[in-house]
Protein backbone atom coordinates (compact mmCIF):
# COMPACT_ATOMS: atom_id res chain seq x y z
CA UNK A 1 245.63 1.01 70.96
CA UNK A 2 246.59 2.23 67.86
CA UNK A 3 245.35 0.15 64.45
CA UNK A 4 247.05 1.40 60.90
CA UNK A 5 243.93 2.88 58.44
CA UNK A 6 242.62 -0.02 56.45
CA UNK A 7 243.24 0.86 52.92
CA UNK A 8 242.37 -2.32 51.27
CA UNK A 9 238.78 -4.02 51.56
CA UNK A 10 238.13 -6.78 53.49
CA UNK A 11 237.15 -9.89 50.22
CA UNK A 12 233.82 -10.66 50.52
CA UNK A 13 230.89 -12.61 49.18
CA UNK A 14 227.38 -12.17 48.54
CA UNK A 15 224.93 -15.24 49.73
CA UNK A 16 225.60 -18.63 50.45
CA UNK A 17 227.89 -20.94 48.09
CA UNK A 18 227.96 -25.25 47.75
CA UNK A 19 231.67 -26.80 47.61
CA UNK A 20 232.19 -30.94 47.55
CA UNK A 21 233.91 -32.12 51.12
CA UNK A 22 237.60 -33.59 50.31
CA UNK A 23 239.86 -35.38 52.17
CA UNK A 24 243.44 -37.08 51.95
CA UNK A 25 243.18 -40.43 49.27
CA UNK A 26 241.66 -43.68 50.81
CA UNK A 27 239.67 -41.46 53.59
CA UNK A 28 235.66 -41.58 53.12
CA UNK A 29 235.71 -39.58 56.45
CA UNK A 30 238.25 -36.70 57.90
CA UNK A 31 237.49 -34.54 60.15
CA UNK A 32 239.23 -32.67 63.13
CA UNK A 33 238.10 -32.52 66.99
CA UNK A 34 235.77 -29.69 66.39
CA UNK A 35 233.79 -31.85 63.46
CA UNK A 36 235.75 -29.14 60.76
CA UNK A 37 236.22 -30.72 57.40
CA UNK A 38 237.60 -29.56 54.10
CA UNK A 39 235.88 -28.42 50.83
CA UNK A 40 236.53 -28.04 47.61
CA UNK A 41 234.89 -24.54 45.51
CA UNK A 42 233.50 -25.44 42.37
CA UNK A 43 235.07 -22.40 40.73
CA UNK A 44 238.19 -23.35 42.60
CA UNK A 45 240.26 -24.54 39.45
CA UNK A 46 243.60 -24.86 41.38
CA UNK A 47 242.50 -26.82 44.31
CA UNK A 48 243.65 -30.74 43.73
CA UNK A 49 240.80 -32.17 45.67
CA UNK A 50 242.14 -33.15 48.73
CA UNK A 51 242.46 -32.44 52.21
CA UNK A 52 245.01 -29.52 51.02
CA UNK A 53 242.01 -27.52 49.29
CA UNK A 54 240.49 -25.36 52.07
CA UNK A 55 241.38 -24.79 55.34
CA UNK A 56 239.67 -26.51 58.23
CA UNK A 57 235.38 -25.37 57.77
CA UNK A 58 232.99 -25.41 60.44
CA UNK A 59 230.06 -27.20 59.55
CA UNK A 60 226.75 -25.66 60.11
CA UNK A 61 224.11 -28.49 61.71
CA UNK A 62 220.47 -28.15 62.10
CA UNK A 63 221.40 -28.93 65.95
CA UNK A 64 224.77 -28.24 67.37
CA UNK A 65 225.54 -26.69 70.64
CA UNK A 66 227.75 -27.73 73.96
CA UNK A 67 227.66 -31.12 73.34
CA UNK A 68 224.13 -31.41 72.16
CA UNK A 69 223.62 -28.25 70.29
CA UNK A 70 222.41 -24.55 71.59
CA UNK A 71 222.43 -21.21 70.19
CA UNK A 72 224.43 -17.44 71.48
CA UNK A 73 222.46 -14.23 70.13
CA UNK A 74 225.06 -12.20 70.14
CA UNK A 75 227.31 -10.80 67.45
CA UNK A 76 230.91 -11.00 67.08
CA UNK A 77 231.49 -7.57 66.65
CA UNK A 78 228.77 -6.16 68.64
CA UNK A 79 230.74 -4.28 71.32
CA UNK A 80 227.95 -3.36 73.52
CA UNK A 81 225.93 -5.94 73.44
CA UNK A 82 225.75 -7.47 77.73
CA UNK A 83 225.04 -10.91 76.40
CA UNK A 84 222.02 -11.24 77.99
CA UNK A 85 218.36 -11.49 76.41
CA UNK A 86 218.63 -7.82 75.72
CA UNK A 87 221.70 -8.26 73.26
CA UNK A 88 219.25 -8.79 70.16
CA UNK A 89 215.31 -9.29 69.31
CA UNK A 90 213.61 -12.50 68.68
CA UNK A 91 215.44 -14.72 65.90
CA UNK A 92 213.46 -17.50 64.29
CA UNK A 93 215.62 -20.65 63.94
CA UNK A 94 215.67 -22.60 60.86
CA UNK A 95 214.88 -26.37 61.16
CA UNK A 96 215.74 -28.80 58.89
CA UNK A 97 212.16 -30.05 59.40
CA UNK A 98 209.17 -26.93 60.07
CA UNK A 99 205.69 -27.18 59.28
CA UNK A 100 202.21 -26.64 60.05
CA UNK A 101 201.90 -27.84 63.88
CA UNK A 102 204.54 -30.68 62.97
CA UNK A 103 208.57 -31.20 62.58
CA UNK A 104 211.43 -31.12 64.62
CA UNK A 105 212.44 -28.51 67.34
CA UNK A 106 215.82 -28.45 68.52
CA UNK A 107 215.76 -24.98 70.89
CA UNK A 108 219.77 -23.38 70.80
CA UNK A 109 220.62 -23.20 74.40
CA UNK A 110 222.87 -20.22 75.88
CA UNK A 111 226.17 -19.94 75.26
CA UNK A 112 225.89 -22.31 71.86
CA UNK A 113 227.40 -20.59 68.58
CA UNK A 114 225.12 -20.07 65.96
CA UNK A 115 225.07 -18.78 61.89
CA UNK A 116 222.83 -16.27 61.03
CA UNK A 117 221.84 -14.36 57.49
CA UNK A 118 219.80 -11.99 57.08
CA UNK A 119 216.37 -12.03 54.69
CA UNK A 120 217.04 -10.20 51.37
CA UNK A 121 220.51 -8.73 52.95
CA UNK A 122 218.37 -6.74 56.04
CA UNK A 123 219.99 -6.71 59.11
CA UNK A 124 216.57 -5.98 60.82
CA UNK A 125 215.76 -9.26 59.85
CA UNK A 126 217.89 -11.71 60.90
CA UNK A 127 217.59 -15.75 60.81
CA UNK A 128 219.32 -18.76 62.26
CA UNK A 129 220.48 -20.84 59.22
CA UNK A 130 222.65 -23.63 61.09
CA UNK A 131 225.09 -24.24 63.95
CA UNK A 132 228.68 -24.80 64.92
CA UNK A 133 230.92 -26.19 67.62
CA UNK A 134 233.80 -24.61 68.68
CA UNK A 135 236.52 -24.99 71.25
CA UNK A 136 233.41 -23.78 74.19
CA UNK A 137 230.78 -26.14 72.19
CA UNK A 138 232.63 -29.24 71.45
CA UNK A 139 230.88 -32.25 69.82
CA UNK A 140 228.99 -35.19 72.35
CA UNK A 141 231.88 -37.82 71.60
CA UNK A 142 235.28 -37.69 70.47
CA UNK A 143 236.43 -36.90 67.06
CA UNK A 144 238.34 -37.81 65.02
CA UNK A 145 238.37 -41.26 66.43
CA UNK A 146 234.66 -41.84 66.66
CA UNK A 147 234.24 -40.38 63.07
CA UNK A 148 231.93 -42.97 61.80
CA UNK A 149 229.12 -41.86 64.61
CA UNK A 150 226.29 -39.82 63.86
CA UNK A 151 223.02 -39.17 65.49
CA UNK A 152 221.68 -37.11 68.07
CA UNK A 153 222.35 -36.22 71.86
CA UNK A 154 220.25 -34.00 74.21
CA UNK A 155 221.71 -33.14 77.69
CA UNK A 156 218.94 -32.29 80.54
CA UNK A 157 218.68 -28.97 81.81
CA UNK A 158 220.44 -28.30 84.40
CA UNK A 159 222.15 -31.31 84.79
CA UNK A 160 225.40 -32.30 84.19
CA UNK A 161 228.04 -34.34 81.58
CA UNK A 162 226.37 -37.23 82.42
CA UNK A 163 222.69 -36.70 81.64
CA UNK A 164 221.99 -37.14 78.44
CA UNK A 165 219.55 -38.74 76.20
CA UNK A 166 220.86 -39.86 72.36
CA UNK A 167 220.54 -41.71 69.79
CA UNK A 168 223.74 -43.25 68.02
CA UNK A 169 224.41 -44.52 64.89
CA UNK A 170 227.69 -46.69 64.17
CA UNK A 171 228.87 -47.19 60.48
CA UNK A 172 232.25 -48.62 61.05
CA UNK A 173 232.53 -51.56 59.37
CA UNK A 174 231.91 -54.82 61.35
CA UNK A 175 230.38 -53.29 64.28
CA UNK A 176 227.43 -51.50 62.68
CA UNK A 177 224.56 -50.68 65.80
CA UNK A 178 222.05 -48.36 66.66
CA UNK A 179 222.10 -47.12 70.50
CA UNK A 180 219.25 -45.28 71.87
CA UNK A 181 219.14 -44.14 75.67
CA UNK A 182 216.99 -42.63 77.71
CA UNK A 183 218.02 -41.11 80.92
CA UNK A 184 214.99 -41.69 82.87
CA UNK A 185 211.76 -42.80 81.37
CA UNK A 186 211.18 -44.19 77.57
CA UNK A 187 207.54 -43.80 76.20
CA UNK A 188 206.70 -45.60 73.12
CA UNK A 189 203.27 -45.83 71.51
CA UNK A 190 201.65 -47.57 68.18
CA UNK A 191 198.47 -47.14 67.39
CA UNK A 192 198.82 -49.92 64.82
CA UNK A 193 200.79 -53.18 64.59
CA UNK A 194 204.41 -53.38 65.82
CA UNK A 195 206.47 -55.55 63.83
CA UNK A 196 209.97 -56.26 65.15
CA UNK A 197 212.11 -58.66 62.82
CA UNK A 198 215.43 -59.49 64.43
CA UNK A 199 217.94 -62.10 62.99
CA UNK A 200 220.31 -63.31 65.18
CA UNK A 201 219.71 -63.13 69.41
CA UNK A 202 217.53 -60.25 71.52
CA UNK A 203 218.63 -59.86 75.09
CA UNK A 204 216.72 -58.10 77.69
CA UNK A 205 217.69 -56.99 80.85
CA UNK A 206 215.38 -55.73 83.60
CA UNK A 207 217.16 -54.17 86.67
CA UNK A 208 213.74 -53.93 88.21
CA UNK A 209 210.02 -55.25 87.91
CA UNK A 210 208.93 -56.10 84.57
CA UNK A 211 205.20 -55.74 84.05
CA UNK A 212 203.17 -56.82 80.73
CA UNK A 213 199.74 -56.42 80.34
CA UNK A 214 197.99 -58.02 77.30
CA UNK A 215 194.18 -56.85 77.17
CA UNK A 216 193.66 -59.87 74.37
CA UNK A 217 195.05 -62.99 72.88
CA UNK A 218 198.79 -63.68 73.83
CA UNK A 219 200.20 -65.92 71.31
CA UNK A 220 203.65 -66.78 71.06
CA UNK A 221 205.70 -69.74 69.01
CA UNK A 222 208.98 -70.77 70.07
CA UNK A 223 210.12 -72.86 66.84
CA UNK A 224 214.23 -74.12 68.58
CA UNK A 225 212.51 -74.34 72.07
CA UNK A 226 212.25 -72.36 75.18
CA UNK A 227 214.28 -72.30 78.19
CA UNK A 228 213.12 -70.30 81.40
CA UNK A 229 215.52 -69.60 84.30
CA UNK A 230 214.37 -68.30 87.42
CA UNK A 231 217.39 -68.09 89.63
CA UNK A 232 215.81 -66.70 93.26
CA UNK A 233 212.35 -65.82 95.19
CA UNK A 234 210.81 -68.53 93.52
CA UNK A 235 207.65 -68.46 90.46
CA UNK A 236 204.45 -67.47 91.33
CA UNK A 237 201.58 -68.28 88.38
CA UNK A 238 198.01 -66.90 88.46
CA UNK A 239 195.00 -68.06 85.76
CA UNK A 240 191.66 -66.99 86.26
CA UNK A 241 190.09 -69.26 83.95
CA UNK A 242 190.87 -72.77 82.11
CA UNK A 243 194.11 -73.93 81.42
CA UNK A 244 195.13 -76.17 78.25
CA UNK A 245 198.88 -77.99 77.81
CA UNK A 246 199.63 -79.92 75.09
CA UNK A 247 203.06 -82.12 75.21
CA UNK A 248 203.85 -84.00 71.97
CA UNK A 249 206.79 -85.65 73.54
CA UNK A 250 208.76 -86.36 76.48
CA UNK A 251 207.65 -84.33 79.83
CA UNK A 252 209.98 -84.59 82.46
CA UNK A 253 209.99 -82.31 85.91
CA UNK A 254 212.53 -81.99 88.36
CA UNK A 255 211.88 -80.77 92.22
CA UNK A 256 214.81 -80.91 94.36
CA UNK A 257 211.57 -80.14 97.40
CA UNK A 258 208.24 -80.52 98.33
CA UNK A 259 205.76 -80.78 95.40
CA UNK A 260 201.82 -79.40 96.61
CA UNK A 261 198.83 -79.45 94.20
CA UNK A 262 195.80 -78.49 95.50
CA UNK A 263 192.29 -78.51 93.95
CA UNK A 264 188.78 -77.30 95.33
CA UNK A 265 187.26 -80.28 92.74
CA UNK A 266 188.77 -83.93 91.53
CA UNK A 267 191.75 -84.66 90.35
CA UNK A 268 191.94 -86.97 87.26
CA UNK A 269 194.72 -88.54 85.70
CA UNK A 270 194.52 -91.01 82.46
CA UNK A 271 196.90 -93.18 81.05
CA UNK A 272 196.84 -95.10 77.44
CA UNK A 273 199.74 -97.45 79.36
CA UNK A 274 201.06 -97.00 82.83
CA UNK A 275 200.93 -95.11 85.64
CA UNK A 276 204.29 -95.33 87.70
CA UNK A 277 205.43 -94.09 90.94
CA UNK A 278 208.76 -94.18 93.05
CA UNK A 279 209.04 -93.34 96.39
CA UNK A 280 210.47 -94.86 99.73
CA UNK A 281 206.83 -94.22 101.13
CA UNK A 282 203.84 -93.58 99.32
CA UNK A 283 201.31 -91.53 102.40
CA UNK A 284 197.56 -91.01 101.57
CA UNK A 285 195.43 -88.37 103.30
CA UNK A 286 197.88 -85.47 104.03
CA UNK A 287 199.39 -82.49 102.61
CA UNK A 288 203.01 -80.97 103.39
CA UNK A 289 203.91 -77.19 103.22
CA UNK A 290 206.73 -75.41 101.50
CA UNK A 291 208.67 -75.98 104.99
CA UNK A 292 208.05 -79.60 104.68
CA UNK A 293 205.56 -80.04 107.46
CA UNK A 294 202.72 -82.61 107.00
CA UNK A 295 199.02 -81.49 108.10
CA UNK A 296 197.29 -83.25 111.20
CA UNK A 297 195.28 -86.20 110.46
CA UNK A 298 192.84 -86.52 113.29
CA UNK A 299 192.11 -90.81 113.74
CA UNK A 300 189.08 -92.44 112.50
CA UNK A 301 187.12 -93.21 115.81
CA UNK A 302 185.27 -96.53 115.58
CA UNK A 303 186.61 -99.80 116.54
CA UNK A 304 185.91 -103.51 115.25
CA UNK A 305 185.07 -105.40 117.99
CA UNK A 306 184.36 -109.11 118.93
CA UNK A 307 183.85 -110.99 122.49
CA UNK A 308 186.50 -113.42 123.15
CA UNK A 309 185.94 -116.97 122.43
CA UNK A 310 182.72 -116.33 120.57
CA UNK A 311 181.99 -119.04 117.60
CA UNK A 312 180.17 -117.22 114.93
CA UNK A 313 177.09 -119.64 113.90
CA UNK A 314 175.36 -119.65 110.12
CA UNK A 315 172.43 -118.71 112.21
CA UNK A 316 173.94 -116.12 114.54
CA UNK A 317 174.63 -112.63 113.45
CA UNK A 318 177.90 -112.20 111.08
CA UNK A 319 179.02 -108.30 110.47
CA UNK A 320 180.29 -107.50 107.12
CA UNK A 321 182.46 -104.53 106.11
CA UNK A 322 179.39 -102.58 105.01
CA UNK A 323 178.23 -103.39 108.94
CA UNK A 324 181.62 -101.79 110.24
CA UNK A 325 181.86 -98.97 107.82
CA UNK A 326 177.98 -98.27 108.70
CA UNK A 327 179.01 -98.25 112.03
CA UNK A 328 181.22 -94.97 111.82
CA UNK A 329 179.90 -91.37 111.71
CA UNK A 330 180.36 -89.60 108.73
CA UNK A 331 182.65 -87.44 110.01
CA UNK A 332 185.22 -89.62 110.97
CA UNK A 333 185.23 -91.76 107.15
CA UNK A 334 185.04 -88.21 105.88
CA UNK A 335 189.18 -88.09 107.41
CA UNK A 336 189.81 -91.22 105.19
CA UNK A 337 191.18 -91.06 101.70
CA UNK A 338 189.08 -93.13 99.71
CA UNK A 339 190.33 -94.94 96.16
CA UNK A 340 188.11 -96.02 93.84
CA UNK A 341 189.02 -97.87 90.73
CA UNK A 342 186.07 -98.15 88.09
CA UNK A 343 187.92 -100.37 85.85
CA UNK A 344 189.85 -102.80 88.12
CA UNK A 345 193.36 -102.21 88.95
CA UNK A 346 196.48 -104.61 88.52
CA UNK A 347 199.56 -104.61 90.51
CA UNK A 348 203.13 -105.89 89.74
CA UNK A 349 205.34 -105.56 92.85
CA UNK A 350 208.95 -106.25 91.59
CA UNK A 351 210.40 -106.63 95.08
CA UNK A 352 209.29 -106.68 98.59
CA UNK A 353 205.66 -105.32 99.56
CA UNK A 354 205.17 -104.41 102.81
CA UNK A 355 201.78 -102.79 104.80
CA UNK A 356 201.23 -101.36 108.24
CA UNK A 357 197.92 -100.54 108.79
CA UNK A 358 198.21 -98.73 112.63
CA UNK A 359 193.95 -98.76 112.77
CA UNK A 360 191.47 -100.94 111.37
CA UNK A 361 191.14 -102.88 108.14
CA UNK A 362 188.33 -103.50 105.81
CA UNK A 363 188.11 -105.39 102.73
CA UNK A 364 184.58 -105.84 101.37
CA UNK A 365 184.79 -108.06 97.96
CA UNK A 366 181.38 -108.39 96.32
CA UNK A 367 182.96 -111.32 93.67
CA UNK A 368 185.64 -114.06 94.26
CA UNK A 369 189.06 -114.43 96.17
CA UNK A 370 191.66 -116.16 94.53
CA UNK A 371 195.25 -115.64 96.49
CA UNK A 372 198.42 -117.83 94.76
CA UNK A 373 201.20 -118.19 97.35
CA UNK A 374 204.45 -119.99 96.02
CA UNK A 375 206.64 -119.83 99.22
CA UNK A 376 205.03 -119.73 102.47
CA UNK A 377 202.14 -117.83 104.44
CA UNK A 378 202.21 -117.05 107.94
CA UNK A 379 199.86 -115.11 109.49
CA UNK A 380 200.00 -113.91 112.83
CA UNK A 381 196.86 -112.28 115.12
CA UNK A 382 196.77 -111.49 118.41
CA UNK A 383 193.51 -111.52 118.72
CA UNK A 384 190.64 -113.60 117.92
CA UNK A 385 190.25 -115.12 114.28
CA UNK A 386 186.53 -116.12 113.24
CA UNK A 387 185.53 -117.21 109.62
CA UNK A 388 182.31 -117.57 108.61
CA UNK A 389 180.72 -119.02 105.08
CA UNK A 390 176.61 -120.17 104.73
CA UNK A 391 178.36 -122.68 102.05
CA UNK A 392 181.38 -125.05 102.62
CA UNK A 393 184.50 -124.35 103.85
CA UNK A 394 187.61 -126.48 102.51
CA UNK A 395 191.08 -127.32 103.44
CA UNK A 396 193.25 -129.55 101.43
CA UNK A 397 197.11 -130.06 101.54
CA UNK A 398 198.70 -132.90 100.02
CA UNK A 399 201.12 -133.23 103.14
CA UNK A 400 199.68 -132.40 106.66
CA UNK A 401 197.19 -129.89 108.32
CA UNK A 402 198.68 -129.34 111.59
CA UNK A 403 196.17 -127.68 114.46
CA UNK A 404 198.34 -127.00 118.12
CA UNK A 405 195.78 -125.59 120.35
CA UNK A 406 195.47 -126.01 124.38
CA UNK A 407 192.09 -126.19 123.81
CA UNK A 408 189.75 -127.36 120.94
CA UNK A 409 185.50 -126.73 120.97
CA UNK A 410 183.86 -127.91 117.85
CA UNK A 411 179.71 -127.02 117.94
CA UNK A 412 178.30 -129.30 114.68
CA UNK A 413 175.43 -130.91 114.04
CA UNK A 414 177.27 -133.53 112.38
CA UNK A 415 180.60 -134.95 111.46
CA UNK A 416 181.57 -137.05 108.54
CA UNK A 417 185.44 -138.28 108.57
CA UNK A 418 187.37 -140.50 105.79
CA UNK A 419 190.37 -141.06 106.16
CA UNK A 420 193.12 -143.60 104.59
CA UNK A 421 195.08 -144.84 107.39
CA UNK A 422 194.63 -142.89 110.65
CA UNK A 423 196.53 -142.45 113.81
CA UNK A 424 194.99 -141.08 117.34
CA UNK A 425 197.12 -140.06 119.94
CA UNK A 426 194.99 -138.78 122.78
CA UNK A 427 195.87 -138.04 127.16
CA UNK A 428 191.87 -137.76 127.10
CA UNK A 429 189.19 -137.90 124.86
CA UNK A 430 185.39 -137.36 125.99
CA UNK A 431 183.12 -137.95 123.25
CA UNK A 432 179.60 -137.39 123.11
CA UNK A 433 177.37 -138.59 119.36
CA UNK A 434 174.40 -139.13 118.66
CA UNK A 435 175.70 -141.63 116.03
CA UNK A 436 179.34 -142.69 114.58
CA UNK A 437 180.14 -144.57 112.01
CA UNK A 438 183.90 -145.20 111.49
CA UNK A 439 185.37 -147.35 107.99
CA UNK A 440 188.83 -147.56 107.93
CA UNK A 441 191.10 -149.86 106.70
CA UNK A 442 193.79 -149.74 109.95
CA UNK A 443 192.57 -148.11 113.00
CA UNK A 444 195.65 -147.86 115.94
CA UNK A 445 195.12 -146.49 118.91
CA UNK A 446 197.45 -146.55 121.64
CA UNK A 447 196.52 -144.21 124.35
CA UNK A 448 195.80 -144.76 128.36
CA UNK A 449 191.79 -144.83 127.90
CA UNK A 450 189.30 -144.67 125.92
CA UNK A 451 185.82 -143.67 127.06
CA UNK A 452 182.89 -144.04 124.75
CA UNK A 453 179.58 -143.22 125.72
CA UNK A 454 177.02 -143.37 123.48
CA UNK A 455 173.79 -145.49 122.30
CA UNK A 456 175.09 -147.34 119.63
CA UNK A 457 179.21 -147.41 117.99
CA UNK A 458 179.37 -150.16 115.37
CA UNK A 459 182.94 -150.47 113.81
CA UNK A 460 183.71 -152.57 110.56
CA UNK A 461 187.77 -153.03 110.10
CA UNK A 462 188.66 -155.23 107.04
CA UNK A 463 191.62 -156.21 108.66
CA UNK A 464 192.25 -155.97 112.23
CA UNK A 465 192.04 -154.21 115.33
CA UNK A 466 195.28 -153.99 117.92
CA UNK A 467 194.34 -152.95 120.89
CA UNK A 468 198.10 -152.94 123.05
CA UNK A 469 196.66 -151.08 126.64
CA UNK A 470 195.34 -152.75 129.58
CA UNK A 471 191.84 -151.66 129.92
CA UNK A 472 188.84 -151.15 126.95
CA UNK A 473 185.99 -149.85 128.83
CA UNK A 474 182.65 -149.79 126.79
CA UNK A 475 179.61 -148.46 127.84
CA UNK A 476 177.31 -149.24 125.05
CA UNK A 477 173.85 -150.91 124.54
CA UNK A 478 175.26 -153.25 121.38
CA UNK A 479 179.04 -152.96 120.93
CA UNK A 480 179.58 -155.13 117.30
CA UNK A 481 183.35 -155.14 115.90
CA UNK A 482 183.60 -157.28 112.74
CA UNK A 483 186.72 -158.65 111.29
């Protein structure tokens, strides 16, 4: 190839010069895809300042390469060079940050453009000063539009486009941010306190298992409240030691299933007012499961027992509750729930209170009974019903006392009856006193007979006696009726 003799030297200068980047009027930032700008010469007297001053400049950076930044040791006009790591010897890099075990290493990759001088003019002693992209080594993100980004981006080796660590910084105007990735792991360390000050919302999201450890105190204050979603596979809480809660105001708690608490100790539960509860049915002595299955309750075996017919006497035997609940092994009152209340316990039932008891009941009351009915009381037993008392034992209604029984037995050493106006209907009375003594004002008795057999029967009637049946058998030693 022929070239024409070069008669007229190539312009040239001697070390590095400063110019003042320009651009077109009402730009802060111009630039071109490569990151070029334009300059203006401070001896340049002609130059108007704007982005007609210079043509397009590279712009050396302390880290620039293909995409990240890199380095090529190999001269432009080096001819023989194979652009391998025998093209040149060792060059140190500048850094815009080098000191005594400390600063910042960027390490130019292959194939990344670099500038080099040389120390005091020698080419034997050559030096990276800066870096620049070029059509091969094109900035991380796109330029011009992305103009107001800087920061840093590191690619991995031997990856591709796509892995990359950085660190961004956005000036535009409104949507100011800092972005830092990491493409696999993230390591950060203070030795001291870590103070994080952030105005308006933090959001963090976890794509896997989040794990904090806190080897002290964990204090945190949540001055507008707290909410705390857990959305699927359920909460699971652990505490070793004591736990403290503290509610100022309103605590309400929502379970659309089974609630559980279980202790190894008591359970206590104090209230300055009320204690209330709602619920269809209210069951003591079991626990249900997460699946909503209730634990076995074996039955309490011990039975209170009576013989048929028996009449308990004041001086025959008379069990109390202590008697029945002495009567079962330990084992089997053990299955029980027991309720104590040390301070009494009054109960307002609003509506209807109903009780099935499918065993045994005890009630042991060491003070007084007092029951107020205002409707009715029926009571039904299919069994036997004894009452015993060593003091007196009174009914009083200011209508009737009715007793319907097949069969009456009455056992007592003595009877004493008043009454105010009395009528006896009788198909057979059999009678057997030691002594009687009958005052009434009307005595009628109509009834087929009347058999009295006794000592001595004295009646005293104020008024009369009508006697309307055919026979009045007496079998007494003095028989005196006075009128």
């Amino acid at each position: 190839m022929y070239r024409p003799a070069a008669v007229t030297a190539w312009p040239k200068t001697y070390g590095p010069q400063t110019a003042r980047v320009v651009g077109p009027e009402g730009q802060s930032i111009w630039t071109d895809k490569y990151g070029r700008v334009k300059v203006k010469f401070h001896w340049d007297r002609l130059a108007k300042g704007d982005d007609t001053s210079s043509c397009w400049v590279r712009v050396s950076s302390a880290w620039a390469g293909q995409g990240f930044g890199g380095v090529k040791v190999k001269f432009h006009w080096d001819r023989l060079a194979k652009g391998d790591d025998t093209s040149s010897c060792w060059v140190r890099v500048s850094s815009a940050w080098a000191g005594q075990g400390f600063g910042g290493v960027q390490i130019p990759r292959v194939g990344d453009e670099v500038v080099i001088d040389f120390i005091n003019g020698d080419p034997d002693r050559p030096i990276i000063t800066g870096r620049v992209y070029n059509e091969a080594s094109m900035p991380p993100w796109a330029l011009p539009d992305d103009a107001t980004r800087m920061g840093f981006m590191t690619r991995s080796k031997d990856g591709n486009k796509d892995n990359a660590s950085y660190l961004f910084f956005e000036d535009r105007l409104g949507s100011e941010s800092v972005d830092l990735h990491s493409e696999r792991d993230m390591n950060v360390s203070v030795e001291g306190i870590h103070n994080e000050v952030v105005h308006k919302a933090t959001i963090y999201h976890h794509k896997t298992t989040r794990s904090v450890t806190v080897d002290d105190l964990d204090m945190q204050t949540f001055k507008q409240g707290q909410i705390l979603a857990v959305t699927a596979k359920g909460r699971e809480e652990r505490i070793v030691d004591n736990e403290k809660k503290s509610v100022t105001g309103f605590s309400d708690n929502t379970y659309t299933s089974n609630l559980v608490i279980k202790t190894d100790d008591s359970v206590s539960t104090l209230a300055a007012h009320k204690i209330m509860y709602e619920a269809p049915e209210v069951v003591f002595g079991q626990l249900i499961d997460a699946q909503g299955n209730a634990s076995k309750v074996e039955p309490i075996p011990f039975d209170i027992k009576q013989t048929k017919g028996q009449v308990i006497s004041a001086e025959g035997s008379h069990p109390t509750a202590a008697d029945y609940l002495a009567s079962a092994s330990s084992s089997s009152i053990g299955v029980a729930t027991k309720v104590t209340y040390k301070k009494g316990v009054i109960t307002d039932i609003q509506g209807v209170n109903m009780r099935t008891v499918h065993q045994n009941q005890i009630t042991d009351v060491k003070g007084n009974v007092a029951i107020s009915i205002k409707g009715n009381l029926n009571e039904t037993v299919l069994g036997d019903v004894s009452i015993y008392s060593p003091g007196t034992i009174s009914i009083k209604s200011d209508t009737n006392v009715d007793i319907d029984a097949p069969f009456w037995v009455s056992n007592a050493k003595g009877v004493s009856t008043s009454f105010t106006g009395l009528s006896l209907a009788f198909t057979g009375v059999s009678g057997g006193l030691t002594g009687m003594s009958i005052a009434h004002n009307v005595v009628d008795s109509s009834t087929k007979n009347i058999d009295l057999s006794d000592a001595d029967v004295r009646a005293r009637l104020k008024n009369k006696v009508d006697i309307s049946k055919s026979n009045l058998r007496t079998f007494f030693n003095n028989l005196f009726i006075v009128g």
